[in-house]
C-alpha atoms as a PDB file:
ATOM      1  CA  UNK A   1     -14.553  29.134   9.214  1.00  0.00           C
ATOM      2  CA  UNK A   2     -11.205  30.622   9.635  1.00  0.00           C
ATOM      3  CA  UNK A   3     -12.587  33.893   9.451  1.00  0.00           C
ATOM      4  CA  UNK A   4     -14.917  33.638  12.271  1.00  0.00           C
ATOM      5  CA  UNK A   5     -12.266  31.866  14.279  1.00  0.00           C
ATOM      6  CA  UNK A   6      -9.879  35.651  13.755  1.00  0.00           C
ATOM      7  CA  UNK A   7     -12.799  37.037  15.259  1.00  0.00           C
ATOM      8  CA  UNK A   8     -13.527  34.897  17.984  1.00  0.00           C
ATOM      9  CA  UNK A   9     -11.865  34.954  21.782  1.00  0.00           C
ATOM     10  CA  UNK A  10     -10.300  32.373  21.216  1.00  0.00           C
ATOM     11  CA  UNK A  11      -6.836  33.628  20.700  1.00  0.00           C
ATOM     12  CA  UNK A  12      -4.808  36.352  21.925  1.00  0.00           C
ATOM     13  CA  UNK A  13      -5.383  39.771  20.043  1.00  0.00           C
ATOM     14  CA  UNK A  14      -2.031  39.814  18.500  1.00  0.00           C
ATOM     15  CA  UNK A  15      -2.911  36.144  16.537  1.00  0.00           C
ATOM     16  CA  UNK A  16      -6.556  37.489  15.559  1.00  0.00           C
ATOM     17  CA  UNK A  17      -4.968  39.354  12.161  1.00  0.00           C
ATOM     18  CA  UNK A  18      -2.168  36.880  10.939  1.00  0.00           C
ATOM     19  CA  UNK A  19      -4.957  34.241  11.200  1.00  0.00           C
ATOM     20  CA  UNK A  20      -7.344  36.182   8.773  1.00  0.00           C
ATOM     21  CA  UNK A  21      -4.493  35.992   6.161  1.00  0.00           C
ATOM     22  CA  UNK A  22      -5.073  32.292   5.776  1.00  0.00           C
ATOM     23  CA  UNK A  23      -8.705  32.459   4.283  1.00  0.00           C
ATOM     24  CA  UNK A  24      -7.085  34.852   1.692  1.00  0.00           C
ATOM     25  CA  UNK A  25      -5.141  32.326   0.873  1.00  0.00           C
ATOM     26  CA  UNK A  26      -8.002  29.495   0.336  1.00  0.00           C
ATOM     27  CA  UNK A  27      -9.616  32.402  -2.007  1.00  0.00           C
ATOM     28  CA  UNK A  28      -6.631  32.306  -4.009  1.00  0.00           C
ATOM     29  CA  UNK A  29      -6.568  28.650  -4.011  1.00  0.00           C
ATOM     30  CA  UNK A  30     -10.145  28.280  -5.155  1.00  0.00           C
ATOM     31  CA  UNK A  31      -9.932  30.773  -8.039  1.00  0.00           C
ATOM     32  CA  UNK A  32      -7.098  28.338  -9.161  1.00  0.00           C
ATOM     33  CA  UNK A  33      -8.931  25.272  -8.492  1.00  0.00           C
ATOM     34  CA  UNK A  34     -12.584  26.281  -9.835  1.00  0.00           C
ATOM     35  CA  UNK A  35     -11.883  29.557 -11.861  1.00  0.00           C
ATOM     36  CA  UNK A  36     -13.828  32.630 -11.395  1.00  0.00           C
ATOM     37  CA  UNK A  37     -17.199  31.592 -10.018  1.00  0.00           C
ATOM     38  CA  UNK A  38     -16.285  30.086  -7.246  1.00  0.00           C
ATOM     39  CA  UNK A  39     -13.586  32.351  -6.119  1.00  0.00           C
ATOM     40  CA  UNK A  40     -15.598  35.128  -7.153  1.00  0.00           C
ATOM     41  CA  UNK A  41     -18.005  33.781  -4.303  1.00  0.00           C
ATOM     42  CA  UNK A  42     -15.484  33.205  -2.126  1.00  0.00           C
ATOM     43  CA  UNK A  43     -14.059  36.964  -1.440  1.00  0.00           C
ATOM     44  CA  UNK A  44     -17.628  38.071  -1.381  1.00  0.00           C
ATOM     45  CA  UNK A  45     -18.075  35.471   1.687  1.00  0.00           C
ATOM     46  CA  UNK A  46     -14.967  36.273   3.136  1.00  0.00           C
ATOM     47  CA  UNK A  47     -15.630  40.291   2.782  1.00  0.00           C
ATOM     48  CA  UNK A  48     -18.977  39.613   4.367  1.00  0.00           C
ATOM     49  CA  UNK A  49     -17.526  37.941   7.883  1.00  0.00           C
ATOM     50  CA  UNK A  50     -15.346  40.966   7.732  1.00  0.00           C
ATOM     51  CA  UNK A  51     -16.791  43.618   7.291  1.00  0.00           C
ATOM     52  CA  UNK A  52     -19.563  42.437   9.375  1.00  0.00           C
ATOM     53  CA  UNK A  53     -17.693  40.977  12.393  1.00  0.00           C
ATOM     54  CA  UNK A  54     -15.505  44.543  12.663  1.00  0.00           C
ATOM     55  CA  UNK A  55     -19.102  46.295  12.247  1.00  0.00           C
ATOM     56  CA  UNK A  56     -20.139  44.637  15.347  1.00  0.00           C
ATOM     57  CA  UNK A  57     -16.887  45.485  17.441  1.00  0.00           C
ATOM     58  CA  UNK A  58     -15.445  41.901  17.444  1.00  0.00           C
ATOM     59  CA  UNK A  59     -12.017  40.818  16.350  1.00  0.00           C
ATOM     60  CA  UNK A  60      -8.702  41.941  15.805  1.00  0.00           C
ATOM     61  CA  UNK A  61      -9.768  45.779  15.179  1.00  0.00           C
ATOM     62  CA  UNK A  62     -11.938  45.782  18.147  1.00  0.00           C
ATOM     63  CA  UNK A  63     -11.991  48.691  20.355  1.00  0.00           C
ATOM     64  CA  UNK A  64     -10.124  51.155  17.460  1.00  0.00           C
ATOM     65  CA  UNK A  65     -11.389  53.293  14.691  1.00  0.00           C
ATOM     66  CA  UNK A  66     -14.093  51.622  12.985  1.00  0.00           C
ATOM     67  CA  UNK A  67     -13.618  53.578   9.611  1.00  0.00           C
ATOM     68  CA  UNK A  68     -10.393  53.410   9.557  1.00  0.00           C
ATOM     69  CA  UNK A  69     -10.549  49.253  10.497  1.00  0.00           C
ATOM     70  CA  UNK A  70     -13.292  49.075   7.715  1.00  0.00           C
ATOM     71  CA  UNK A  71     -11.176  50.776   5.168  1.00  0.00           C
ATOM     72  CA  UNK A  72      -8.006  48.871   5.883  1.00  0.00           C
ATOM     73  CA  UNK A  73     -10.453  46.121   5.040  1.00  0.00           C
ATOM     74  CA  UNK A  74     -11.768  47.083   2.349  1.00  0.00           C
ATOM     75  CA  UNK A  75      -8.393  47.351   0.603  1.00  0.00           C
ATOM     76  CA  UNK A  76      -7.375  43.666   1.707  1.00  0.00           C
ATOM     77  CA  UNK A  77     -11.020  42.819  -0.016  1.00  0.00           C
ATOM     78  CA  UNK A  78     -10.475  44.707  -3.227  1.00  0.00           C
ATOM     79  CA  UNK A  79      -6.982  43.492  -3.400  1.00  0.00           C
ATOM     80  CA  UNK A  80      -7.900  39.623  -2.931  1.00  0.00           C
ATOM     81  CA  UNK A  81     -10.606  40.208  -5.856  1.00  0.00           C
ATOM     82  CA  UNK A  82      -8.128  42.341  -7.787  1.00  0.00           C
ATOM     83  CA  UNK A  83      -5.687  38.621  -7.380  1.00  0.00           C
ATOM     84  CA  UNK A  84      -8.395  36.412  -7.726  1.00  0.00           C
ATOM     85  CA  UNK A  85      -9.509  38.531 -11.485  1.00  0.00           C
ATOM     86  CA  UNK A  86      -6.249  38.165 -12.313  1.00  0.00           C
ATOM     87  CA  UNK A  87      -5.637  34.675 -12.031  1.00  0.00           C
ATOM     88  CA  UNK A  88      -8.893  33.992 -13.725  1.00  0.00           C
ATOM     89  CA  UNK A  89      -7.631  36.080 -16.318  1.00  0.00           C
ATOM     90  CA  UNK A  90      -4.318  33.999 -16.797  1.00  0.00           C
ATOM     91  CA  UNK A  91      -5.608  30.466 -16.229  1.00  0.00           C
ATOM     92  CA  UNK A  92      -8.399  31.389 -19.342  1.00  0.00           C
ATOM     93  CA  UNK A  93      -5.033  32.962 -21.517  1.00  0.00           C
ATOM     94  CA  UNK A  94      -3.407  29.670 -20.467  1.00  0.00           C
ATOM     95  CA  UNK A  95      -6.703  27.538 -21.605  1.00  0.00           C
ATOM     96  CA  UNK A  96      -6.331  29.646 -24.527  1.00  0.00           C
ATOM     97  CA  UNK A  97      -2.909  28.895 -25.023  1.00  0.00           C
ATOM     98  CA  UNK A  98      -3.603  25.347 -24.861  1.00  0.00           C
ATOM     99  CA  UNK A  99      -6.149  24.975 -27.021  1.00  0.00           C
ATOM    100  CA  UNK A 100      -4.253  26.776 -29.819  1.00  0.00           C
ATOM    101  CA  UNK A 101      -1.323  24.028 -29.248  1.00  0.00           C
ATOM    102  CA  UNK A 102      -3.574  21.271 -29.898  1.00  0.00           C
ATOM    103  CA  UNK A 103      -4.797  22.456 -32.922  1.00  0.00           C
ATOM    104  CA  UNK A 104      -1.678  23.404 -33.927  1.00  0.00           C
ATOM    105  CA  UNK A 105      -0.440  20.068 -33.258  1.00  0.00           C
ATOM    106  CA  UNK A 106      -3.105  18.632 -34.918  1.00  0.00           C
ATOM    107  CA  UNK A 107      -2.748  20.658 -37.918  1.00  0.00           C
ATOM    108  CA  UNK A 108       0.694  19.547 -38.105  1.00  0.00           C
ATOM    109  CA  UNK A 109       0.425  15.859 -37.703  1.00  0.00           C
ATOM    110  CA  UNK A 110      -2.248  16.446 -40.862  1.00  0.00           C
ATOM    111  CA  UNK A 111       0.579  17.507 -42.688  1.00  0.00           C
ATOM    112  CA  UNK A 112       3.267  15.873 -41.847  1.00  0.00           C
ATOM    113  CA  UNK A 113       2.601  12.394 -40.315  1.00  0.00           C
ATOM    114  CA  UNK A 114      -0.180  11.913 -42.338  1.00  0.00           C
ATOM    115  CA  UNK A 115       1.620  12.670 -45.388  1.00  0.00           C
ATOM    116  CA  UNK A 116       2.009   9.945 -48.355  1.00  0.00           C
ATOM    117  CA  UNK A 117       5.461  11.702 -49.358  1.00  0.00           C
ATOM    118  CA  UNK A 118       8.523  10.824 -47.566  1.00  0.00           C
ATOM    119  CA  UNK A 119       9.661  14.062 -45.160  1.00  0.00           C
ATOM    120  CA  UNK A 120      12.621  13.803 -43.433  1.00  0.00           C
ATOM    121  CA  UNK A 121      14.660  17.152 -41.917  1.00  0.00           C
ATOM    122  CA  UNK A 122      18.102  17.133 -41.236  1.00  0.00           C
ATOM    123  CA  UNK A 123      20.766  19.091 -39.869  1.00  0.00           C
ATOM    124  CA  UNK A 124      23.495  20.616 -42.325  1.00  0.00           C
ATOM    125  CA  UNK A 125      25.698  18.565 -41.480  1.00  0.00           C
ATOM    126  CA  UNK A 126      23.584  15.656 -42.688  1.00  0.00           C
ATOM    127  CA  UNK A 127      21.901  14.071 -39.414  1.00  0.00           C
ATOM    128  CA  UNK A 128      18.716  13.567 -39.714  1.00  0.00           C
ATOM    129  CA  UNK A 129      16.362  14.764 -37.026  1.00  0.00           C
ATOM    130  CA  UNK A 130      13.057  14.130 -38.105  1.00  0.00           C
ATOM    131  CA  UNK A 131      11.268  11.779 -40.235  1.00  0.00           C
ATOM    132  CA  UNK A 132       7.970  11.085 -40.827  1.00  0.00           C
ATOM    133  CA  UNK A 133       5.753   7.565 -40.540  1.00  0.00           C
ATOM    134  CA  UNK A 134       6.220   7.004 -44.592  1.00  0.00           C
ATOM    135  CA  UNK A 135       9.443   7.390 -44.514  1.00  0.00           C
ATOM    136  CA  UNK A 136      10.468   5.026 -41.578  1.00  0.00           C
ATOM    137  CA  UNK A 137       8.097   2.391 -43.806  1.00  0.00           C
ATOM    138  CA  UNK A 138       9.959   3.528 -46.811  1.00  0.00           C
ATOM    139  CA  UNK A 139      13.987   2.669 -44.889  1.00  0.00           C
ATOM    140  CA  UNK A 140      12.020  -0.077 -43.193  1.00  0.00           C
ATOM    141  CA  UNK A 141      13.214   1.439 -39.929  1.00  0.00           C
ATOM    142  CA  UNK A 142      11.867   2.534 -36.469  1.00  0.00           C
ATOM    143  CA  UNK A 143      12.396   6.254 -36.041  1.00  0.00           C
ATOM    144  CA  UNK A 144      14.906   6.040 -33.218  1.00  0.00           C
ATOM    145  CA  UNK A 145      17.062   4.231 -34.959  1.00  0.00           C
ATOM    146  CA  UNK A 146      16.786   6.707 -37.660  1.00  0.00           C
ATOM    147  CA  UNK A 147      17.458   9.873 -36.153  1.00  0.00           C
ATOM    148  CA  UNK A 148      20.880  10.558 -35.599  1.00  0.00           C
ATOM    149  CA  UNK A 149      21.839   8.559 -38.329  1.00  0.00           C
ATOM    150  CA  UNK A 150      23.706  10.610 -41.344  1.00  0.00           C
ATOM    151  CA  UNK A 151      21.839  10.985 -44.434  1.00  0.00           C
ATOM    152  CA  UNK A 152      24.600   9.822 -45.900  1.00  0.00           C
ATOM    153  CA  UNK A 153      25.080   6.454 -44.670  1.00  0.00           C
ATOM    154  CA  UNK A 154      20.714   6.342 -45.890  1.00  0.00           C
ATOM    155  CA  UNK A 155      22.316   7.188 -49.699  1.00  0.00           C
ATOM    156  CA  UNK A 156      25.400   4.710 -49.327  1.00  0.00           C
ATOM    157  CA  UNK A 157      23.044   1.799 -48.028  1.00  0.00           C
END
């Protein structure tokens, strides 16, 4: 769409480039949105209006050196894909990432919530700063009210 309107008569010459910046843009945005696929599809859309429309003589190179209008496209194409692979590349790293967190927090809560013995970390000074479900059922206490507290004042009580 946007594209096609770069290349139409609509606007004045010197608007016809700046506006075929913006469906870069939407490339980049669906490669976020929908990954790989779709923005995968997307530059090969967009490169085909290009290159296309400039074959034909219309648009903002219209008039100058073809090769040298199809090679200045060609490196805004193979730099949009070269974006759009990276991006796909660091949303899967961050999937990645994410997934490995989970299990990681899952793994933890096996061990530590879960756990029949009584955890509790503290600082060494003596606050405490962590304590598990048994032992808030073994002080008879909310968690809140138990971190902070010295383990001191647990000993004395």
């Amino acid at each position: 769409g946007l594209a096609l309107f770069g290349f139409s008569d609509l606007l004045a010459p010197e608007y016809r480039l700046p506006i075929l910046m913006i469906p870069g843009l939407v490339v980049i945005w669906a490669v976020l949105r929908y990954s790989l696929p779709v923005g995968s599809v997307s530059v090969l859309g967009l490169a085909v209006v290009l290159v296309g429309m400039t074959a034909a003589g219309r648009g903002p190179a219209a008039g100058s050196d073809l090769q040298l209008e199809m090679l200045r496209l060609w490196g805004y194409v193979v730099g949009l894909a070269i974006v759009s692979l990276h991006l796909t590349a660091l949303l899967a790293d961050r999937d990645r990432v994410q997934a490995a967190l989970a299990a990681s927090e899952a793994d933890y809560r096996a061990l530590v919530e879960d756990n029949p013995a009584l955890i509790l970390r503290f600082t060494p000074t003596g606050q405490i700063t962590f304590a598990n479900d048994t032992f808030c059922r073994f002080e008879n206490a909310t968690r809140e009210a138990l971190i902070g507290r010295r383990i001191v004042e647990l000993i004395d009580g």
